[in-house]
N, C-alpha and C. Protein backbone atom coordinates (compact mmCIF):
# COMPACT_ATOMS: atom_id res chain seq x y z
N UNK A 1 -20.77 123.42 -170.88
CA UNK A 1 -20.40 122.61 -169.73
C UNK A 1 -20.07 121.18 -170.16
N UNK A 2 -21.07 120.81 -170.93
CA UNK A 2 -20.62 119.52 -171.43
C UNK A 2 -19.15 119.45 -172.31
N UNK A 3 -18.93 120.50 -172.73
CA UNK A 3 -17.64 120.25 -173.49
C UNK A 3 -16.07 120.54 -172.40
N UNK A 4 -16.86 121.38 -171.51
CA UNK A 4 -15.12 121.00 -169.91
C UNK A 4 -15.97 119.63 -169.68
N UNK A 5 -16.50 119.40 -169.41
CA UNK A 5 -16.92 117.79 -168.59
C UNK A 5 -16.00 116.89 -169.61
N UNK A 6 -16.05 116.74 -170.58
CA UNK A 6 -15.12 115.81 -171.90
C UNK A 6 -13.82 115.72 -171.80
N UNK A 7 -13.69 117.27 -171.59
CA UNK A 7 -12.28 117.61 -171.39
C UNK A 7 -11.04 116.86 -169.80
N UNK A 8 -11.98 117.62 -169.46
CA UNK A 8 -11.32 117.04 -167.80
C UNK A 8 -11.58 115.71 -167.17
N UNK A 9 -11.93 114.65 -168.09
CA UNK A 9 -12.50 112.93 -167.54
C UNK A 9 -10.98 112.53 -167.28
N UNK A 10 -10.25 113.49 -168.57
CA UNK A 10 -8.84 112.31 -169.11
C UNK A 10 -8.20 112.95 -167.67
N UNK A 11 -8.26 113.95 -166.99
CA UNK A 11 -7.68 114.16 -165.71
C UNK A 11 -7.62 113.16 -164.55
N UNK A 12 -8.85 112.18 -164.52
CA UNK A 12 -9.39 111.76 -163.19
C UNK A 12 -9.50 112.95 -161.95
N UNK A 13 -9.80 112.72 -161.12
CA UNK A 13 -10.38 113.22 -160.26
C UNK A 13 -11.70 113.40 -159.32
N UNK A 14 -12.07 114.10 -158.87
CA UNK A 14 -13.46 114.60 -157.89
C UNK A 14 -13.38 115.69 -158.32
N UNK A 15 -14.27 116.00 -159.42
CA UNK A 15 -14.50 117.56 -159.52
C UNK A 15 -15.92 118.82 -159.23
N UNK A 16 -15.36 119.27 -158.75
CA UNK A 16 -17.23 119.65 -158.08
C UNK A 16 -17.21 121.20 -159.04
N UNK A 17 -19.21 121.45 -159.56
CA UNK A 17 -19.12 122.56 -159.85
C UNK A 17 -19.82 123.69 -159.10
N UNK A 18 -19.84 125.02 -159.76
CA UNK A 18 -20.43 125.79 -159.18
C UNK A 18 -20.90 127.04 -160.27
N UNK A 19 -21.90 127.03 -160.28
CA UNK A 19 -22.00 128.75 -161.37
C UNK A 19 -21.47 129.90 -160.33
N UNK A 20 -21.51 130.69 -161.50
CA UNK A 20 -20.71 132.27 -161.11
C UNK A 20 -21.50 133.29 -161.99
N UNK A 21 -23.12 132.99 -161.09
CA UNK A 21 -23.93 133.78 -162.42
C UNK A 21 -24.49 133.68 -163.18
N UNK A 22 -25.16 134.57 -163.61
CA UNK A 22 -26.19 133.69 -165.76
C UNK A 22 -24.78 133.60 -166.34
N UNK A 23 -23.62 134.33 -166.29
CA UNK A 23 -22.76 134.14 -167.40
C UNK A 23 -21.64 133.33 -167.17
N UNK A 24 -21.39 132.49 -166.79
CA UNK A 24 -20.49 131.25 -166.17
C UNK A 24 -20.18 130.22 -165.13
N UNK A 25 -19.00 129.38 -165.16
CA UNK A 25 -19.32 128.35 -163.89
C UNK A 25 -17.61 128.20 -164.06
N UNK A 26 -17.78 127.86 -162.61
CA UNK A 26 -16.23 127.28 -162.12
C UNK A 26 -16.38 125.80 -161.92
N UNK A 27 -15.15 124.92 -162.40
CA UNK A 27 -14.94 123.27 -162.39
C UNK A 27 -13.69 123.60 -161.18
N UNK A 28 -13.24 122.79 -159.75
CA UNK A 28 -12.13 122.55 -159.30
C UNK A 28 -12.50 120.83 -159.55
N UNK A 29 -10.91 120.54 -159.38
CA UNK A 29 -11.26 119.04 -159.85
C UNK A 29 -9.58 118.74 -158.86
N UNK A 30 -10.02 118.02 -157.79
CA UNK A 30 -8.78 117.63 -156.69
C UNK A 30 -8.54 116.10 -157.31
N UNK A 31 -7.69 115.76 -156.76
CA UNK A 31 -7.18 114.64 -157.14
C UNK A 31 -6.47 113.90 -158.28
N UNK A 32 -6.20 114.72 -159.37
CA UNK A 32 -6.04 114.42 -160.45
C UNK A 32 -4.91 113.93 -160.78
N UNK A 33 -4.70 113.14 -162.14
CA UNK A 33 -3.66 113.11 -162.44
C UNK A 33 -2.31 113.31 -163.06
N UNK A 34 -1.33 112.85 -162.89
CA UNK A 34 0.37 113.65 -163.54
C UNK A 34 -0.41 114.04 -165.03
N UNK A 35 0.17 115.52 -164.88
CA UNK A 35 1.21 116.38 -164.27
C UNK A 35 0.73 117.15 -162.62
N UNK A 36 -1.18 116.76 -163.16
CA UNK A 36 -1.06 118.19 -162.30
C UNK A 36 -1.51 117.37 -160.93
N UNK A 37 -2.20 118.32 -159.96
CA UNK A 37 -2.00 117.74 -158.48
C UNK A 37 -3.81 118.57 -158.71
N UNK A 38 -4.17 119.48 -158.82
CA UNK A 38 -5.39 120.56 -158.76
C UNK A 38 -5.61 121.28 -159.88
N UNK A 39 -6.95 121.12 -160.24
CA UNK A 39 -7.18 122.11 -161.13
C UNK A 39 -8.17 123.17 -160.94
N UNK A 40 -8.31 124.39 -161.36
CA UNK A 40 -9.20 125.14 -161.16
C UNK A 40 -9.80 125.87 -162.46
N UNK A 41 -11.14 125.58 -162.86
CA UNK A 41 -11.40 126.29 -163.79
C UNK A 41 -12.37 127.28 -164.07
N UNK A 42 -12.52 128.48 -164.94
CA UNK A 42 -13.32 129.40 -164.66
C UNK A 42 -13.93 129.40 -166.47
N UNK A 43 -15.16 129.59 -166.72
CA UNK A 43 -15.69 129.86 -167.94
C UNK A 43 -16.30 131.24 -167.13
N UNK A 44 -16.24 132.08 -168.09
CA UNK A 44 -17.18 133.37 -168.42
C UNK A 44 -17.12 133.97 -169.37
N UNK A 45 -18.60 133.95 -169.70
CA UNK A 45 -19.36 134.28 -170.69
C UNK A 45 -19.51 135.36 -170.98
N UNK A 46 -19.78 136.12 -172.29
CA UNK A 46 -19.92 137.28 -172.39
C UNK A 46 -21.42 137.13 -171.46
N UNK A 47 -21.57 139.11 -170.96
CA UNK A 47 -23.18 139.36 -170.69
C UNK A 47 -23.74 139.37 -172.02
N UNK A 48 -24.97 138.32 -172.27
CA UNK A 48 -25.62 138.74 -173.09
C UNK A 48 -27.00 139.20 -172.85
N UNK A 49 -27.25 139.47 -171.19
CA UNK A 49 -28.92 139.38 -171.03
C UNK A 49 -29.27 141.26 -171.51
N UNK A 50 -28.24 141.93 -170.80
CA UNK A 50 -28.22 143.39 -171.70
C UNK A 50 -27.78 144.03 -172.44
N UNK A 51 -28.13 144.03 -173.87
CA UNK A 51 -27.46 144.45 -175.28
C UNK A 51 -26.47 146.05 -175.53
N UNK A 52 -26.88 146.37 -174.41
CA UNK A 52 -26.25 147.85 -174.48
C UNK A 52 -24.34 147.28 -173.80
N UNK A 53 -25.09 146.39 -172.57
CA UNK A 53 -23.43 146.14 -171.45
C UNK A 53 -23.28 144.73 -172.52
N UNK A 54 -23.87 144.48 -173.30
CA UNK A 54 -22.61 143.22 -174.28
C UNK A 54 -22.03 144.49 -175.35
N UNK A 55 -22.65 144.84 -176.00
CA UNK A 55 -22.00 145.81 -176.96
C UNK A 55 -20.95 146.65 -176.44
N UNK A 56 -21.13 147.18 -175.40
CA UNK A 56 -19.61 148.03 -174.53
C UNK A 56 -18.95 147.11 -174.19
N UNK A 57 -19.01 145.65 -174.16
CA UNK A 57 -17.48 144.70 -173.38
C UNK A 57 -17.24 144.06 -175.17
N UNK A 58 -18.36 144.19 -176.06
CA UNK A 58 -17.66 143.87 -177.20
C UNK A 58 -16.52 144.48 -177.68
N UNK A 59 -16.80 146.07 -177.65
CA UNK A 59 -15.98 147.31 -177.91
C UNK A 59 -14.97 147.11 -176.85
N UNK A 60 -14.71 146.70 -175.77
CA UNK A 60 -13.79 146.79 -175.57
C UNK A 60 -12.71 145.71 -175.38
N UNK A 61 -13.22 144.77 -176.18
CA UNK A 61 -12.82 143.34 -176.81
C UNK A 61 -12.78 142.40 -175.65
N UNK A 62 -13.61 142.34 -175.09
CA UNK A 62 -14.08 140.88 -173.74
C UNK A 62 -14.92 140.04 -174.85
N UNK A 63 -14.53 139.02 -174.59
CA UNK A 63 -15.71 137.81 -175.21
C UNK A 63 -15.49 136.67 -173.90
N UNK A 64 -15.96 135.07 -174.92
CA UNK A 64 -15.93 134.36 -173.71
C UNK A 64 -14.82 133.80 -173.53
N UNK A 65 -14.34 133.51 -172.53
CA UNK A 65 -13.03 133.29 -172.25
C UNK A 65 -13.27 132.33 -170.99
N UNK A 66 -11.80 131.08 -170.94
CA UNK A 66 -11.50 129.97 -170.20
C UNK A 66 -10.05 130.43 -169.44
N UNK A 67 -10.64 130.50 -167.90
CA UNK A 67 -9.26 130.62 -167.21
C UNK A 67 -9.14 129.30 -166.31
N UNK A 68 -8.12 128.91 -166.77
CA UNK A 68 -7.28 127.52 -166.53
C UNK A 68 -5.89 127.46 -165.28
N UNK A 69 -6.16 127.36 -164.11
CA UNK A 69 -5.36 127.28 -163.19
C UNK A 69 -5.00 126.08 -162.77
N UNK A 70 -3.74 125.49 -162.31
CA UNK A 70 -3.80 123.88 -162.06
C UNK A 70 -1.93 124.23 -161.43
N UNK A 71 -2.19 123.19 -160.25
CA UNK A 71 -0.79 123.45 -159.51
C UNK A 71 -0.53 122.05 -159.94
N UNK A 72 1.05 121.78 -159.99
CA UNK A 72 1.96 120.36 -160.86
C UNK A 72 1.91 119.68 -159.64
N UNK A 73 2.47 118.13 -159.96
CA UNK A 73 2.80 117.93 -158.83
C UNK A 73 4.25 117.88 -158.39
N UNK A 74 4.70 118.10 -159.61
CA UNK A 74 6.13 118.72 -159.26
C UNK A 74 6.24 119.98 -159.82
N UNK A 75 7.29 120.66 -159.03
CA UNK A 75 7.02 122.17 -159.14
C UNK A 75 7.95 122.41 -160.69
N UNK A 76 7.45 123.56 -161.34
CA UNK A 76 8.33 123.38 -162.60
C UNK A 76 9.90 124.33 -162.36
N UNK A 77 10.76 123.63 -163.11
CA UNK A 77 11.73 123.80 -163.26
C UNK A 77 12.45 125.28 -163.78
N UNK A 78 11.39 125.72 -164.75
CA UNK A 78 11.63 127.07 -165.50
C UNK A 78 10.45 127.58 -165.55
N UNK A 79 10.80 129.11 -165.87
CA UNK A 79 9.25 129.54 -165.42
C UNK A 79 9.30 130.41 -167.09
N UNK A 80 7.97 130.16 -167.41
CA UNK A 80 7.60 131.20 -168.84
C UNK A 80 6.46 131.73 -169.22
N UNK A 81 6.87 132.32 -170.32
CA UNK A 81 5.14 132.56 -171.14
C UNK A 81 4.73 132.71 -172.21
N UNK A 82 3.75 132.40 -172.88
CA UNK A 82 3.06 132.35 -174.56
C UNK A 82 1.79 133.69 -174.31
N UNK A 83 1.77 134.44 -174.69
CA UNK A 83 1.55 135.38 -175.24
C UNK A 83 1.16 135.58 -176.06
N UNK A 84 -0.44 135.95 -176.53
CA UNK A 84 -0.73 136.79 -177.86
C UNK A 84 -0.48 138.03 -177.90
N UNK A 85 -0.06 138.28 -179.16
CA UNK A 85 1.10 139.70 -179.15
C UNK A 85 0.47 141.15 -179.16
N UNK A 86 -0.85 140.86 -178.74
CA UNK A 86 -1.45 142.14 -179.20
C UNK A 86 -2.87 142.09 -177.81
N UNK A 87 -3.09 143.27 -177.74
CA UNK A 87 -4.44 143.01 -176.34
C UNK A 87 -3.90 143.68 -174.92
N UNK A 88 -4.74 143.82 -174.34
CA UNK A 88 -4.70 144.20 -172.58
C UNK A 88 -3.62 143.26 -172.05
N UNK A 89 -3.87 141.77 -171.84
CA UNK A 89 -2.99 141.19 -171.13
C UNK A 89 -1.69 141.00 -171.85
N UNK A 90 -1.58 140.98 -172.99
CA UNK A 90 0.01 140.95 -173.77
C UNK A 90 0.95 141.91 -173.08
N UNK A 91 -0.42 143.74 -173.19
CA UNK A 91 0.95 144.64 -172.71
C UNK A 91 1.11 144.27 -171.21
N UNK A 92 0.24 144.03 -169.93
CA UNK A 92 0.80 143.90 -169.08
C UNK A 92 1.82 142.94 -168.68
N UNK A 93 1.80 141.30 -169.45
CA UNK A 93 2.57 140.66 -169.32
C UNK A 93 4.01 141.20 -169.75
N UNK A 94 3.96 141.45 -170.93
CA UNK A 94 5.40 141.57 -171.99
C UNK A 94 6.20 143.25 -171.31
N UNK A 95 4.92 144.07 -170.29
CA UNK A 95 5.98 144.76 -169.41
C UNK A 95 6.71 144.00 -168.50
N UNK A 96 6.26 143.34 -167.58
CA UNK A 96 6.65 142.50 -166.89
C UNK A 96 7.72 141.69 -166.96
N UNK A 97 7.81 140.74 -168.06
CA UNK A 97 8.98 140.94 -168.62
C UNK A 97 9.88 140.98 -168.81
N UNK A 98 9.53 141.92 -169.45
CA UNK A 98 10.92 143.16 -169.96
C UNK A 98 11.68 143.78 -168.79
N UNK A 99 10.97 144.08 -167.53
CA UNK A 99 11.16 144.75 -166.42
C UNK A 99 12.03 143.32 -166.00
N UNK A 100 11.56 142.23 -165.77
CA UNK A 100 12.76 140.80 -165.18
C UNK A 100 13.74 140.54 -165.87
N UNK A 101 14.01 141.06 -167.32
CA UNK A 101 15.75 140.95 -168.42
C UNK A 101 14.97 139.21 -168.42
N UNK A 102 13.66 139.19 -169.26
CA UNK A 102 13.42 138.03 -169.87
C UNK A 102 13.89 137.69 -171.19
N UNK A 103 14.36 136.83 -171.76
CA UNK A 103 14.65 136.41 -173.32
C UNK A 103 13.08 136.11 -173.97
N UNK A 104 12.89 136.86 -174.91
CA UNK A 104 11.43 136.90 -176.02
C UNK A 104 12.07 135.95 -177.42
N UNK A 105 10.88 135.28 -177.46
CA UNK A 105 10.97 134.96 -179.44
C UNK A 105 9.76 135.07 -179.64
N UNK A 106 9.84 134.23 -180.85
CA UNK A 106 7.98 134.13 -181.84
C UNK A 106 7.80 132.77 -181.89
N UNK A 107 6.82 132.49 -182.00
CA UNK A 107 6.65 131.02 -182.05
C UNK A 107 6.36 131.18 -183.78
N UNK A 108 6.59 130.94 -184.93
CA UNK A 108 6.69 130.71 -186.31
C UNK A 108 5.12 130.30 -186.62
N UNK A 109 4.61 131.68 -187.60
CA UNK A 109 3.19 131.30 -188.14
C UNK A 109 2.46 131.50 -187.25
N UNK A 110 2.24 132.34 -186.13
CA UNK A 110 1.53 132.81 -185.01
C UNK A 110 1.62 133.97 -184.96
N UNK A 111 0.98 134.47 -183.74
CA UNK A 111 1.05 136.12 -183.38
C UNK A 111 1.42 135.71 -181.98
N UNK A 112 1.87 134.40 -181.57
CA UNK A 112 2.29 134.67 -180.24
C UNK A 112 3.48 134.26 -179.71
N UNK A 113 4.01 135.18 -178.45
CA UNK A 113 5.34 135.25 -178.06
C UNK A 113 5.53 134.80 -176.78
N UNK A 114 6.83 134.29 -176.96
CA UNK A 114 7.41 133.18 -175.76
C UNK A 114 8.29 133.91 -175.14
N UNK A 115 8.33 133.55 -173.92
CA UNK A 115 9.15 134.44 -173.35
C UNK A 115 9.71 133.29 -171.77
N UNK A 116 10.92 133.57 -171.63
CA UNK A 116 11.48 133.02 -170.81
C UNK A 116 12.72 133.55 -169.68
N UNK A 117 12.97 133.04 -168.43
CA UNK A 117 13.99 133.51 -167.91
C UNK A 117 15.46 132.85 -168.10
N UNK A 118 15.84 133.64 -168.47
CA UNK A 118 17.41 133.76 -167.96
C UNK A 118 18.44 132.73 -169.65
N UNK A 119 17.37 132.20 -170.38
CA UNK A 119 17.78 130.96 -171.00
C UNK A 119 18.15 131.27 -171.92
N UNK A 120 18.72 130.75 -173.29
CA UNK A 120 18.12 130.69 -174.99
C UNK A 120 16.78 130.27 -174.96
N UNK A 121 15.63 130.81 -175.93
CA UNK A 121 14.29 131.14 -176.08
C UNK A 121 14.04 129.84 -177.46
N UNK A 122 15.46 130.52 -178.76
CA UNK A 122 15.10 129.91 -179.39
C UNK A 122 14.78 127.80 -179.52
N UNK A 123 15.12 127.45 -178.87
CA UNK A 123 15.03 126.01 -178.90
C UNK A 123 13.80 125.57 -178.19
N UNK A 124 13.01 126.17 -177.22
CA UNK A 124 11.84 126.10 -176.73
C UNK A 124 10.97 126.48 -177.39
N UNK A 125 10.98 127.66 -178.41
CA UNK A 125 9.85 128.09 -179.39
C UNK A 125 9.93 127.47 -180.50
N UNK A 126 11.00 126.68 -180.51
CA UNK A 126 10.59 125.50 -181.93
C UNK A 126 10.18 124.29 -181.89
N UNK A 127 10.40 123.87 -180.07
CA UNK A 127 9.48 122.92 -180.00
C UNK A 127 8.13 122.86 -179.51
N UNK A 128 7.85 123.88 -178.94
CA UNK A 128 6.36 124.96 -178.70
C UNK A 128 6.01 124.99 -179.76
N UNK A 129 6.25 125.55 -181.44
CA UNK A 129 5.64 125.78 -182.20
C UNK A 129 4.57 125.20 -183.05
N UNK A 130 5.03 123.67 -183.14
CA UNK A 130 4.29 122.56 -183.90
C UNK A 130 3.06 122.09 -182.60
N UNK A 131 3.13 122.30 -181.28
CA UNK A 131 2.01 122.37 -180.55
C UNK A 131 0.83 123.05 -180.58
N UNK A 132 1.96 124.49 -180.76
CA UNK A 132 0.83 125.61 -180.38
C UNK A 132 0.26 126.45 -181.78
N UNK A 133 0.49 125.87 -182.99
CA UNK A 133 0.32 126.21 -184.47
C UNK A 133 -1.33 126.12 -183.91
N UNK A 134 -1.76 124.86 -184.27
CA UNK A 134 -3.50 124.33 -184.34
C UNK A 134 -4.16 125.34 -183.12
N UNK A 135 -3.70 125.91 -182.47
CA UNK A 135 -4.42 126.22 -181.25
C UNK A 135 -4.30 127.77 -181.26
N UNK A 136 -3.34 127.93 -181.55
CA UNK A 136 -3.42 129.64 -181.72
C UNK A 136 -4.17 130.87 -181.97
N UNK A 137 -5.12 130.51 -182.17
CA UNK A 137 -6.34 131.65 -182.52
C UNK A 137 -7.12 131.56 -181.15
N UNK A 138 -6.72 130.15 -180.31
CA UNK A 138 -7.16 130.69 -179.00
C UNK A 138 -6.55 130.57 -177.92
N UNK A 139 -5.20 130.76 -177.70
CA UNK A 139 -4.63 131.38 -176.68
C UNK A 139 -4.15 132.62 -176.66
N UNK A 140 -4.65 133.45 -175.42
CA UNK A 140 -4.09 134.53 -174.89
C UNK A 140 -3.00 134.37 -174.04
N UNK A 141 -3.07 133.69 -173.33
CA UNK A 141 -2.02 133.42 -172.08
C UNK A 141 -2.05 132.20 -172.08
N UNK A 142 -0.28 131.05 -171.77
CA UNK A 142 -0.29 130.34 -170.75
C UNK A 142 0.92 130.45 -170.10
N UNK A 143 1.29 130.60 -169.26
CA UNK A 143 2.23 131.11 -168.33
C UNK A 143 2.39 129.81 -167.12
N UNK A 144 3.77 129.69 -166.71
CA UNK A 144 4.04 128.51 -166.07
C UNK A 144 4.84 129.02 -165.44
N UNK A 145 4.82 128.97 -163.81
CA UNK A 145 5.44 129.76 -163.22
C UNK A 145 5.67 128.51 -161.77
N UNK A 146 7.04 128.95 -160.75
CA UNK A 146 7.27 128.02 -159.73
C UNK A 146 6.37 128.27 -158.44
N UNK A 147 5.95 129.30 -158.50
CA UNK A 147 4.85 129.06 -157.47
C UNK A 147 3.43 129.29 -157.85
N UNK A 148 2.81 128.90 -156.58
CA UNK A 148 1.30 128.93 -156.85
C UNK A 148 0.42 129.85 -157.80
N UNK A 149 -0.36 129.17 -158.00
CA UNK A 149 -0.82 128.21 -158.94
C UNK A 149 0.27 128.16 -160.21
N UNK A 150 0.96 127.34 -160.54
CA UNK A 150 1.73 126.40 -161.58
C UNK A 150 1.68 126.85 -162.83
N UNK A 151 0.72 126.70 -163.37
CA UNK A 151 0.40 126.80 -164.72
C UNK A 151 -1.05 128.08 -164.84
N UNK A 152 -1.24 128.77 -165.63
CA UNK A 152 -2.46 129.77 -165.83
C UNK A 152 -2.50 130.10 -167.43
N UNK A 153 -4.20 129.52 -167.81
CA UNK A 153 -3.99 129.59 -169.08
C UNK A 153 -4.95 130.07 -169.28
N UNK A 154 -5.13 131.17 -170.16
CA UNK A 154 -6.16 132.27 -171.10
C UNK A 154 -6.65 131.74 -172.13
N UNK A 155 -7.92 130.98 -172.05
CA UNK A 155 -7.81 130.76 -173.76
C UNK A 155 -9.38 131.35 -173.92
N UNK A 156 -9.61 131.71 -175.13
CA UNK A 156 -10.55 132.61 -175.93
C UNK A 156 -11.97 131.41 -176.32
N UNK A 157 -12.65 131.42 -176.08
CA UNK A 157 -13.59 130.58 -176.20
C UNK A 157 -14.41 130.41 -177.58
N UNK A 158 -14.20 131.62 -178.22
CA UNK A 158 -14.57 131.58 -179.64
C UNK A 158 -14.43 130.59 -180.94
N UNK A 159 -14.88 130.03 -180.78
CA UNK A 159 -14.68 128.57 -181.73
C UNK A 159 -13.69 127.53 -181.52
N UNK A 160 -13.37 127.57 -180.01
CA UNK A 160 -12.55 126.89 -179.28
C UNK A 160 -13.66 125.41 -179.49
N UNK A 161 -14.68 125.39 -179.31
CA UNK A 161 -15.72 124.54 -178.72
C UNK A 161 -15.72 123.31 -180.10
N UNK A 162 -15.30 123.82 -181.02
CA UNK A 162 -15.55 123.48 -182.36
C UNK A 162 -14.28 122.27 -182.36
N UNK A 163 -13.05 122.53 -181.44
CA UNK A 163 -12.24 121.16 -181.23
C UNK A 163 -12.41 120.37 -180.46
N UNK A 164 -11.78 119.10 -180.53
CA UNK A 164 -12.36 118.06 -179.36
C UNK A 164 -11.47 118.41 -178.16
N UNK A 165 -12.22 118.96 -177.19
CA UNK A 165 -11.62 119.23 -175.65
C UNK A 165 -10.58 118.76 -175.00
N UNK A 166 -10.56 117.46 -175.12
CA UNK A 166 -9.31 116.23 -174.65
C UNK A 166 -8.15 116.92 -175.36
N UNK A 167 -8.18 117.25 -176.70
CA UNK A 167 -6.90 117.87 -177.47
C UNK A 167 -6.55 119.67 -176.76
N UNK A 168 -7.68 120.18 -176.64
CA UNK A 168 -7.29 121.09 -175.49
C UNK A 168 -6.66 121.24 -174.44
N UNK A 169 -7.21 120.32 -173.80
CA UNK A 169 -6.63 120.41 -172.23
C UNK A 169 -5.46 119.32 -172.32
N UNK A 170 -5.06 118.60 -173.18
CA UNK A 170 -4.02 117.96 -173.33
C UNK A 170 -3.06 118.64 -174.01
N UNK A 171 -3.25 119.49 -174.79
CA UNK A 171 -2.46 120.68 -175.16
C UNK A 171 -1.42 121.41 -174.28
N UNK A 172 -2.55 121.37 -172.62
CA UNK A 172 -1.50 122.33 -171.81
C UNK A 172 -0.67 121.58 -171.20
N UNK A 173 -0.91 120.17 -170.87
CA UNK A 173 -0.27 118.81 -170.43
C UNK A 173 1.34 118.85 -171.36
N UNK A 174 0.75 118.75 -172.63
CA UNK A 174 2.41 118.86 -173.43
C UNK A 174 3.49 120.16 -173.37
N UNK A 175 2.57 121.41 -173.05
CA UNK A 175 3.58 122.66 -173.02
C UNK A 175 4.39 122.70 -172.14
N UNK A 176 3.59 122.07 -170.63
CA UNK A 176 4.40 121.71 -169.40
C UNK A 176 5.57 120.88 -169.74
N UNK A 177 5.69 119.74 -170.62
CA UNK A 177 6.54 118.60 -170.65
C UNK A 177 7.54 118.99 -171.88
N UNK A 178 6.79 119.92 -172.69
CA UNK A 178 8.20 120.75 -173.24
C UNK A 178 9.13 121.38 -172.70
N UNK A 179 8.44 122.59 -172.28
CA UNK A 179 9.05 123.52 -171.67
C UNK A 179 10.09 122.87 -170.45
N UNK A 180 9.62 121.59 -170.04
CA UNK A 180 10.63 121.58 -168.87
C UNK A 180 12.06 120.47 -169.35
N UNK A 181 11.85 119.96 -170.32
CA UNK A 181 13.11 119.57 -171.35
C UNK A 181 13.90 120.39 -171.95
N UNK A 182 13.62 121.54 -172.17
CA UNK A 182 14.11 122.29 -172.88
C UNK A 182 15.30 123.54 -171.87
């Protein structure tokens, strides 16, 4: 908790919390500032109080994980997604998709894939890349889309904790301000 509290100061805001359980807590934080307008955040934890139900969500590769929701205050311009290329949510996203005639690349020195509508891919995944290099072992998802909620980001909590937070959550601040130059 103390390490979202670090994270989300550089936001400003009123952020109120709430647990969701022995194994996590939700941060909303109104008021904040550019880019975003709202944020919503979810930590959950693996179960660890019963060793039998952590070992079956190990096996079936759940750990702890940060879901990151936050509406802009301007709506974005293009809508996309970063993708780790492998997992549950990769295949449902990267059907998805494929099913809209999205343009895919790689982001260089990663396992994860960008994906966009209607555009060239490559000039956004090369300036995505030198962002999202350092961070890559923990994103699953961030996806930026024109309607509600804005932005939604997956990230893997596993030695996430080990960077300074501000560079986290400022992380998703810059993907927004790429992606919409590009």
């Amino acid at each position: 908790m103390r390490w979202v509290r670090e994270g989300i100061r550089e936001f400003g805001g009123e952020a109120t919390w709430r647990r969701l359980g022995a194994s996590g807590f939700q941060v909303t934080v109104e008021g904040t500032e550019r880019p975003f307008k709202r944020i919503e955040m979810m930590v959950l934890l693996e179960s660890r109080e019963i060793p039998l139900l952590w070992l079956f969500n190990r096996f079936r590769g759940q750990r702890d994980l940060m879901v990151f929701k936050a509406d802009l205050r301007t709506r974005p311009r293009t809508e996309m997604e970063v993708i780790r290329g492998r997992g549950r949510i990769a295949k449902e996203v990267l059907k998805a998709v494929d099913e809209k005639n999205w343009v895919k690349g790689e982001i260089e020195d990663t396992n994860l894939i960008v994906a966009r509508r209607g555009k060239d891919i490559a000039a956004m995944a090369e300036r995505l890349s030198p962002l999202l290099l350092e961070h890559a072992p923990y994103i699953l998802r961030i996806s930026l889309r024109k309607a509600s909620p804005h932005l939604l980001a997956n990230l893997s909590l596993s030695g996430l904790e080990e960077i300074e937070a501000e560079a986290v959550f400022g992380l998703l601040g810059s993907v927004i301000e790429v992606s919409q130059r590009v």
